[in-house]
PDB file of N, CA and C in Angstrom:
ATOM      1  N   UNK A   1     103.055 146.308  89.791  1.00  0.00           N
ATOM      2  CA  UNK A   1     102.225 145.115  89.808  1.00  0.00           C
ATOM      3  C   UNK A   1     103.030 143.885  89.410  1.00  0.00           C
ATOM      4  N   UNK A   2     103.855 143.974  88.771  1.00  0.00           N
ATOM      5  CA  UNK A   2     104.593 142.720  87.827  1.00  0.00           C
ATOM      6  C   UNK A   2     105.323 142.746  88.875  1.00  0.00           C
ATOM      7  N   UNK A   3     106.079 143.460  89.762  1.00  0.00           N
ATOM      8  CA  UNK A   3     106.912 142.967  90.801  1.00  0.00           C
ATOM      9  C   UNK A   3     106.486 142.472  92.027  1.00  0.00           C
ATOM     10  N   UNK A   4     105.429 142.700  92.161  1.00  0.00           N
ATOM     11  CA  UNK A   4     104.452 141.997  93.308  1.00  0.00           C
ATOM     12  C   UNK A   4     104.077 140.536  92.820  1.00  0.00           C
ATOM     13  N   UNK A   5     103.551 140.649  91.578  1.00  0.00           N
ATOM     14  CA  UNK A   5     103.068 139.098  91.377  1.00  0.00           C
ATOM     15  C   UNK A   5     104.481 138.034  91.202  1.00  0.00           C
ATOM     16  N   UNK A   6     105.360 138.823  90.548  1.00  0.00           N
ATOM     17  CA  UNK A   6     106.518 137.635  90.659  1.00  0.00           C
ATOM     18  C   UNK A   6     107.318 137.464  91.951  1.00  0.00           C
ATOM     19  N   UNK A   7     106.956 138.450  93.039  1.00  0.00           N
ATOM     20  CA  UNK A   7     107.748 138.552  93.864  1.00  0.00           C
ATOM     21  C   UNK A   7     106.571 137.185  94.706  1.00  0.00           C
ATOM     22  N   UNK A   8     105.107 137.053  94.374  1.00  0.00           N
ATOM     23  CA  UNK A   8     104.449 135.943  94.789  1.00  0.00           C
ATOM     24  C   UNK A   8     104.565 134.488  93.924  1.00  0.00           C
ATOM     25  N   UNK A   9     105.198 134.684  93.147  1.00  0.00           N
ATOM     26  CA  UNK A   9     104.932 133.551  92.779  1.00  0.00           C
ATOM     27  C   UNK A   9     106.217 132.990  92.969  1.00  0.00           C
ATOM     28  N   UNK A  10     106.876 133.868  93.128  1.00  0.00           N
ATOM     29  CA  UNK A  10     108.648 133.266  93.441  1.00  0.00           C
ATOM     30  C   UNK A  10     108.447 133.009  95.499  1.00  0.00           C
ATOM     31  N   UNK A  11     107.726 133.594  95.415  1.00  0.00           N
ATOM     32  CA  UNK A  11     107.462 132.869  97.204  1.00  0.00           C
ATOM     33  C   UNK A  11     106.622 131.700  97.485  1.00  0.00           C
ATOM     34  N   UNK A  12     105.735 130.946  96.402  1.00  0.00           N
ATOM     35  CA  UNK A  12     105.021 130.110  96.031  1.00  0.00           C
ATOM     36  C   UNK A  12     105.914 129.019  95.550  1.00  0.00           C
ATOM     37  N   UNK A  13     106.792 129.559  94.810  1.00  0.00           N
ATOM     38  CA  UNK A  13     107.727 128.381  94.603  1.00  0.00           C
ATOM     39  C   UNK A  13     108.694 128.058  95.817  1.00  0.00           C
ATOM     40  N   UNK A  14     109.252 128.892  96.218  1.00  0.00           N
ATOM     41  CA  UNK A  14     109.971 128.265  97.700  1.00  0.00           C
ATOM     42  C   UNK A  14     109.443 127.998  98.709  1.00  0.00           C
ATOM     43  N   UNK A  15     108.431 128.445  98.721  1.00  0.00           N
ATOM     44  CA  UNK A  15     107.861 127.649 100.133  1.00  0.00           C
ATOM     45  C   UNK A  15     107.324 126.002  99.347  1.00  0.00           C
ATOM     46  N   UNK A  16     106.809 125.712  97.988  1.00  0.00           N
ATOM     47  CA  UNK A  16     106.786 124.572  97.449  1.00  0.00           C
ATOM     48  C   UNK A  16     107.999 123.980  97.542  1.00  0.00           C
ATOM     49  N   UNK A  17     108.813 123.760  97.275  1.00  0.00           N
ATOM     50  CA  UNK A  17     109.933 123.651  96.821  1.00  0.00           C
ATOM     51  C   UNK A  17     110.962 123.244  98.783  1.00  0.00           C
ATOM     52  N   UNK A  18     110.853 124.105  99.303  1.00  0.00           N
ATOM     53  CA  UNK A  18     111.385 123.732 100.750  1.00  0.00           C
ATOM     54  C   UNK A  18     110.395 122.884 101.407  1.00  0.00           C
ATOM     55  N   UNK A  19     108.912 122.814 101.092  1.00  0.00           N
ATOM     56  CA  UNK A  19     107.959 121.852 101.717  1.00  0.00           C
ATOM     57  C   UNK A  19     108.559 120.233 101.188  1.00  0.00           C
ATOM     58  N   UNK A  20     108.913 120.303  99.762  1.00  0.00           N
ATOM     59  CA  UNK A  20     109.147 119.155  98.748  1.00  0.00           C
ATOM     60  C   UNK A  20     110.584 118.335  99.921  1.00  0.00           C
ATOM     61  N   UNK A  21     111.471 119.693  99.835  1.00  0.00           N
ATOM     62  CA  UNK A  21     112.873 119.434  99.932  1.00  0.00           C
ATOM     63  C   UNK A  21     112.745 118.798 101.627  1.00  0.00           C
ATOM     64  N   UNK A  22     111.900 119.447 102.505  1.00  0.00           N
ATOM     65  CA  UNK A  22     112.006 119.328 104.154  1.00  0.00           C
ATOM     66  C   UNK A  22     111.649 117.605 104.386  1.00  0.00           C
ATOM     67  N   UNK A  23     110.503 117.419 103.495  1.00  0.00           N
ATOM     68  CA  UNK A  23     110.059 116.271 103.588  1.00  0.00           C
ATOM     69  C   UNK A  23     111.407 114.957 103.408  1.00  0.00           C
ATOM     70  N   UNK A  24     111.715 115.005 102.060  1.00  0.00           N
ATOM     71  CA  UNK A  24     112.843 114.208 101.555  1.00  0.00           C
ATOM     72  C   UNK A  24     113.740 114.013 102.866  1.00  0.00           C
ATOM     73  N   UNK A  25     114.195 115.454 103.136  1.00  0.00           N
ATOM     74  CA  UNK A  25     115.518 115.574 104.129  1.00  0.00           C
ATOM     75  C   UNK A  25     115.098 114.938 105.328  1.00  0.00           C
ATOM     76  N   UNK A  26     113.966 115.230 105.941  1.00  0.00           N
ATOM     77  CA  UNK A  26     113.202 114.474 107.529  1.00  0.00           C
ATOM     78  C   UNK A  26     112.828 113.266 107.470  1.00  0.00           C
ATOM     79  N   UNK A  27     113.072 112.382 106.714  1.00  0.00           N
ATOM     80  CA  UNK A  27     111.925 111.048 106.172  1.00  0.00           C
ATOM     81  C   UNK A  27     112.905 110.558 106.878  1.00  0.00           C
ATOM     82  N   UNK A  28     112.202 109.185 106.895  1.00  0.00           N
ATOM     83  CA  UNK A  28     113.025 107.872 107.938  1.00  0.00           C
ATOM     84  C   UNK A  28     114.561 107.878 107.415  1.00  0.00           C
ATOM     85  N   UNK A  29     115.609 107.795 108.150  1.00  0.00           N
ATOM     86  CA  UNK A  29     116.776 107.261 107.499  1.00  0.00           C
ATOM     87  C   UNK A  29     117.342 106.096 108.387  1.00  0.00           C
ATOM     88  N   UNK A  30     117.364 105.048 107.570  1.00  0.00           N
ATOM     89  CA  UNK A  30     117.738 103.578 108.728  1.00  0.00           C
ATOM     90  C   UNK A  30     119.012 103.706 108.639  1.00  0.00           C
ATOM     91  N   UNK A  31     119.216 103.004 109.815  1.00  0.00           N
ATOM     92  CA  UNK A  31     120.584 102.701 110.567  1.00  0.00           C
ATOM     93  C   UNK A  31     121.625 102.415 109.382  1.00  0.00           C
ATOM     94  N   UNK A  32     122.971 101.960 110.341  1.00  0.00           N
ATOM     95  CA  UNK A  32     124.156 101.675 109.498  1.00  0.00           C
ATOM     96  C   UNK A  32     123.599  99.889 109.653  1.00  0.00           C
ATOM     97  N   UNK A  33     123.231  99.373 110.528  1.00  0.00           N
ATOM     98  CA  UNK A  33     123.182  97.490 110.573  1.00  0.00           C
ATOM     99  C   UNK A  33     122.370  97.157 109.563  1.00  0.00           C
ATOM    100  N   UNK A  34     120.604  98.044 109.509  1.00  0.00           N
ATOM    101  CA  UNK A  34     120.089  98.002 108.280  1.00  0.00           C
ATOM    102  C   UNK A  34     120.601  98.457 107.123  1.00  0.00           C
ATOM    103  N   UNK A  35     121.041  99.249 106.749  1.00  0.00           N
ATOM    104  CA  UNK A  35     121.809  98.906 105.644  1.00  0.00           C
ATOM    105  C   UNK A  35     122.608  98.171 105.456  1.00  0.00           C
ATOM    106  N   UNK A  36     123.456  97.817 106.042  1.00  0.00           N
ATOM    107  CA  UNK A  36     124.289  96.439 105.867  1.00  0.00           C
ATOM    108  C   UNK A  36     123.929  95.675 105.476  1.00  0.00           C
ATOM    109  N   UNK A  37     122.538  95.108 106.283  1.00  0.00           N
ATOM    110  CA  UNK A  37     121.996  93.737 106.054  1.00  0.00           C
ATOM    111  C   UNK A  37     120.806  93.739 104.838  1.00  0.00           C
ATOM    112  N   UNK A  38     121.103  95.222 104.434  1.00  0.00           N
ATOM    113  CA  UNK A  38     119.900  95.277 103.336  1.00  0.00           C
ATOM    114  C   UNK A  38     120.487  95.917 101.834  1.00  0.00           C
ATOM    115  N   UNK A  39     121.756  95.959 101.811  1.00  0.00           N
ATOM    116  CA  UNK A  39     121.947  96.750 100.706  1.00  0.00           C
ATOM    117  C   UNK A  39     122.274  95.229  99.339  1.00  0.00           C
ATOM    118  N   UNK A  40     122.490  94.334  99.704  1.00  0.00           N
ATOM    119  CA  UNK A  40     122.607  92.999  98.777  1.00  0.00           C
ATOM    120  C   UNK A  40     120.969  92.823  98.130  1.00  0.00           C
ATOM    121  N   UNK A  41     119.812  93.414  99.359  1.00  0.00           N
ATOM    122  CA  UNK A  41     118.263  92.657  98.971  1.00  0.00           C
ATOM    123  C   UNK A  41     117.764  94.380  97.631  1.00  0.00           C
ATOM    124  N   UNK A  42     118.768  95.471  98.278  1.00  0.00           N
ATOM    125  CA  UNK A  42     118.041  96.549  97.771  1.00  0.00           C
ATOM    126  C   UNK A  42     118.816  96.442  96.099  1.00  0.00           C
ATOM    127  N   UNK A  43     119.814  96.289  95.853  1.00  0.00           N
ATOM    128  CA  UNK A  43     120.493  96.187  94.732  1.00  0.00           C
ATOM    129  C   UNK A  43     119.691  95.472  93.683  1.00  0.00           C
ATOM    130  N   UNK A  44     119.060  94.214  94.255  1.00  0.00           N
ATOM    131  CA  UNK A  44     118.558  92.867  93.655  1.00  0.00           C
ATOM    132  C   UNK A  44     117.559  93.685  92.781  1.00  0.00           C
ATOM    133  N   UNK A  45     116.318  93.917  94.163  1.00  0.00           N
ATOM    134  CA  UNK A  45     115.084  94.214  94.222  1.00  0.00           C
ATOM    135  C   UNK A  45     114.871  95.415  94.001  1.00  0.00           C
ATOM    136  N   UNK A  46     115.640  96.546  94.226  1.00  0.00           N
ATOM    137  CA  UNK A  46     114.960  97.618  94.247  1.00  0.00           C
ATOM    138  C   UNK A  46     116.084  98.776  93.639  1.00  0.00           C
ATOM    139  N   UNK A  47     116.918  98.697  92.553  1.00  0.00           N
ATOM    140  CA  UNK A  47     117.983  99.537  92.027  1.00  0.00           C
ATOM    141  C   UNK A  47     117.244 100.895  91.474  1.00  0.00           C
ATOM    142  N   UNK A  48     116.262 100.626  91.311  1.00  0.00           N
ATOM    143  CA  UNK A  48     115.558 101.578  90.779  1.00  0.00           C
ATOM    144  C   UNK A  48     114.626 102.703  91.305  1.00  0.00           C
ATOM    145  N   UNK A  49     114.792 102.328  92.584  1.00  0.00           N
ATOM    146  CA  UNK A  49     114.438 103.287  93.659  1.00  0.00           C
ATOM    147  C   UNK A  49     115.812 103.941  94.458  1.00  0.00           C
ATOM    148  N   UNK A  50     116.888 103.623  94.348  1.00  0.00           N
ATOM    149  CA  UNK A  50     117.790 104.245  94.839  1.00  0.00           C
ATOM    150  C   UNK A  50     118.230 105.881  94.089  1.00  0.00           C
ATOM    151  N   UNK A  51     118.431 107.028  94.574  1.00  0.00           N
ATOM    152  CA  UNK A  51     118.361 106.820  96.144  1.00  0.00           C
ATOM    153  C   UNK A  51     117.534 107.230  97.121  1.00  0.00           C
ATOM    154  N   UNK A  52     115.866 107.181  96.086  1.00  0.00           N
ATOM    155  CA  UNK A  52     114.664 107.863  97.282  1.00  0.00           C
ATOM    156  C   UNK A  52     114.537 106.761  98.460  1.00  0.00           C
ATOM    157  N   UNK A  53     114.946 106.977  99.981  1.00  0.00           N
ATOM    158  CA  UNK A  53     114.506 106.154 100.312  1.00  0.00           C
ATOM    159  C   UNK A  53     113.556 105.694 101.464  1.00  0.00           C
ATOM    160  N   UNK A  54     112.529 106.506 100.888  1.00  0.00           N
ATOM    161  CA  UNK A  54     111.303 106.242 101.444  1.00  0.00           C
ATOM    162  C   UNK A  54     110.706 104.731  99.743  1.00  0.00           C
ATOM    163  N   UNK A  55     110.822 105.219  98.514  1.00  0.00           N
ATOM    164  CA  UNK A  55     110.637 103.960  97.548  1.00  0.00           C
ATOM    165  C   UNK A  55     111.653 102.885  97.638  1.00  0.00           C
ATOM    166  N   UNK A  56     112.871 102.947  98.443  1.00  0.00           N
ATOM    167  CA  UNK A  56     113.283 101.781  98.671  1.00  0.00           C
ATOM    168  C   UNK A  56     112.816 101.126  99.728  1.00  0.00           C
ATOM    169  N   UNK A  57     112.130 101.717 100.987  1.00  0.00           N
ATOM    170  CA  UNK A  57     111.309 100.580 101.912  1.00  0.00           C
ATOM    171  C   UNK A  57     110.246 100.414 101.567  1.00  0.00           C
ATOM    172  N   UNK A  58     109.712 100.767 100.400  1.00  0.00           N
ATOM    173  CA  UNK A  58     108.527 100.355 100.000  1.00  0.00           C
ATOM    174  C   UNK A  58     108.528  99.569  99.282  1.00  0.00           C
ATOM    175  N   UNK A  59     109.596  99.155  98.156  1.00  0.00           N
ATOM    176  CA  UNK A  59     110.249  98.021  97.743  1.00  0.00           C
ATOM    177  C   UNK A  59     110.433  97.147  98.038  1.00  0.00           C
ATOM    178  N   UNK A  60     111.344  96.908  99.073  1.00  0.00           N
ATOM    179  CA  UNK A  60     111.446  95.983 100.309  1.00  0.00           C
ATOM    180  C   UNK A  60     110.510  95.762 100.908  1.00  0.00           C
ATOM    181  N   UNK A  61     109.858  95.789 100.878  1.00  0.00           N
ATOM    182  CA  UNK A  61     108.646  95.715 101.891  1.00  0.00           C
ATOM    183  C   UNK A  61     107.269  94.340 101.001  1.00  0.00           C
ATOM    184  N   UNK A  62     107.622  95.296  99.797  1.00  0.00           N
ATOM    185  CA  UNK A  62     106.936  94.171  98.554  1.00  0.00           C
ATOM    186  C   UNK A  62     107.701  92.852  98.118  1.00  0.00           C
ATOM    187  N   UNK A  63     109.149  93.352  98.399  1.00  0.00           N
ATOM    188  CA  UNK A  63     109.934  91.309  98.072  1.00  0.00           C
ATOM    189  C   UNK A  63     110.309  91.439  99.528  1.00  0.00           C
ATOM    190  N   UNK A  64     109.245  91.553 100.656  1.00  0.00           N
ATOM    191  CA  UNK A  64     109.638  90.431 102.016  1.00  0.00           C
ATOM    192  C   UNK A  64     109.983  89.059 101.929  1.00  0.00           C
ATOM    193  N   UNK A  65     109.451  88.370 101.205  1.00  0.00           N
ATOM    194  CA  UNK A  65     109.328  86.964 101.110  1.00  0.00           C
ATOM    195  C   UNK A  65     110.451  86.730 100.320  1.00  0.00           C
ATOM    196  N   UNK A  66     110.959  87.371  99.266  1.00  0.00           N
ATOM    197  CA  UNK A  66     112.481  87.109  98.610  1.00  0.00           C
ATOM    198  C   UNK A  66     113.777  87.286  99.112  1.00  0.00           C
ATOM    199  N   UNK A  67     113.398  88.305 100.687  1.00  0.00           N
ATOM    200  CA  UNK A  67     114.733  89.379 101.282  1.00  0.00           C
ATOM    201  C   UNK A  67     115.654  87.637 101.529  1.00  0.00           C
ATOM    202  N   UNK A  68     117.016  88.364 102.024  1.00  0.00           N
ATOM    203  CA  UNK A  68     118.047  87.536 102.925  1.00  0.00           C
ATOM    204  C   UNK A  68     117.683  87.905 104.000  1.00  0.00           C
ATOM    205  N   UNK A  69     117.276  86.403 104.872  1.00  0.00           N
ATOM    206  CA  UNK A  69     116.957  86.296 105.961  1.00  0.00           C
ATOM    207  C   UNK A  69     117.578  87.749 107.265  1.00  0.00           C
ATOM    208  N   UNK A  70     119.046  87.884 106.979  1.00  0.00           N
ATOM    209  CA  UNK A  70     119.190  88.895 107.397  1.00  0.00           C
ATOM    210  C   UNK A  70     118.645  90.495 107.262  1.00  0.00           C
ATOM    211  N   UNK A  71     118.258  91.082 106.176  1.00  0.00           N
ATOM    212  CA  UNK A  71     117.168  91.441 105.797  1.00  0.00           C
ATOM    213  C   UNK A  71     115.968  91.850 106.134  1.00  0.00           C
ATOM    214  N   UNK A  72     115.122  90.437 106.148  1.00  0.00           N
ATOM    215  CA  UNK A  72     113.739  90.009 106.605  1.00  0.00           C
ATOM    216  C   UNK A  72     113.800  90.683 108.245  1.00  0.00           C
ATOM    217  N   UNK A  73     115.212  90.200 108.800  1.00  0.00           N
ATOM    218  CA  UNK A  73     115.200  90.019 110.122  1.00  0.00           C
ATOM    219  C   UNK A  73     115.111  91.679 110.625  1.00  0.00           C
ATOM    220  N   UNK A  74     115.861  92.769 110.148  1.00  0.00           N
ATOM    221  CA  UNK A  74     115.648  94.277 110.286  1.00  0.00           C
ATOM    222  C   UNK A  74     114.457  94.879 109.945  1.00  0.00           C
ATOM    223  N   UNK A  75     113.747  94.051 109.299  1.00  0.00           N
ATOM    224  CA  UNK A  75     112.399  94.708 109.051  1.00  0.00           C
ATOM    225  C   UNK A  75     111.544  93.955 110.048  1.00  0.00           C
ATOM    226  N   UNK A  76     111.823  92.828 110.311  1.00  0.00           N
ATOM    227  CA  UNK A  76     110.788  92.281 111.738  1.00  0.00           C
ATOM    228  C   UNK A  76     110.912  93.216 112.906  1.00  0.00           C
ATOM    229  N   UNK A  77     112.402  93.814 113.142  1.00  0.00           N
ATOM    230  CA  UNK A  77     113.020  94.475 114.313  1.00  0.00           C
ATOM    231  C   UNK A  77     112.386  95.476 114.091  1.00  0.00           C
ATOM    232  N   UNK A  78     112.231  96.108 113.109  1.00  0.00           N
ATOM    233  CA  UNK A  78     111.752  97.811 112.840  1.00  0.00           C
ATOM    234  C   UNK A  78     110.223  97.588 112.402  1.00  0.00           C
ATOM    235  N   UNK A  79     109.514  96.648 112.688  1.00  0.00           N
ATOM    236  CA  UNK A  79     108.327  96.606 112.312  1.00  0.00           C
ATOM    237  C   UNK A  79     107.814  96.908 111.030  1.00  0.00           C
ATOM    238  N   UNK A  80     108.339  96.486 110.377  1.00  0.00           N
ATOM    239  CA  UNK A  80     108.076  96.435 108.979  1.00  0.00           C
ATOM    240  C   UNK A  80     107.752  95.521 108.021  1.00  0.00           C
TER     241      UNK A  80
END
């Protein structure tokens, strides 16, 4: 019995755990130009989200109005 339940709960954790990890790994990853033109606005604004970065476009996204125009301009392009 004890090897059945840990053998479930240790399959409960990896399938948690690879659901957690798949997500992270598949999420948006922007270009090399967006980063270029965004790593001066992300430093400023958003050091503290690096390096999740799905919370760094959500960051960015909240100082639109502060970005460098160059910046502003990759998130107009990418609809953001």
């Amino acid at each position: 019995m004890t090897k059945l339940r840990t053998g479930w709960v240790g399959g409960a954790l990896l399938v948690t755990f690879i659901g957690t990890f798949s997500t992270s790994v598949f999420a948006y990853q922007p270009t090399e130009e967006q980063k270029s033109a965004c790593m001066s606005d992300t430093f400023r604004f958003c050091s503290s989200a690096i390096p999740n970065t799905d919370r760094i476009i959500q960051c960015l996204q909240r100082h639109k109005a502060q970005m460098t125009p160059g910046c502003r301009a990759q998130f107009t392009k990418a609809g953001g």
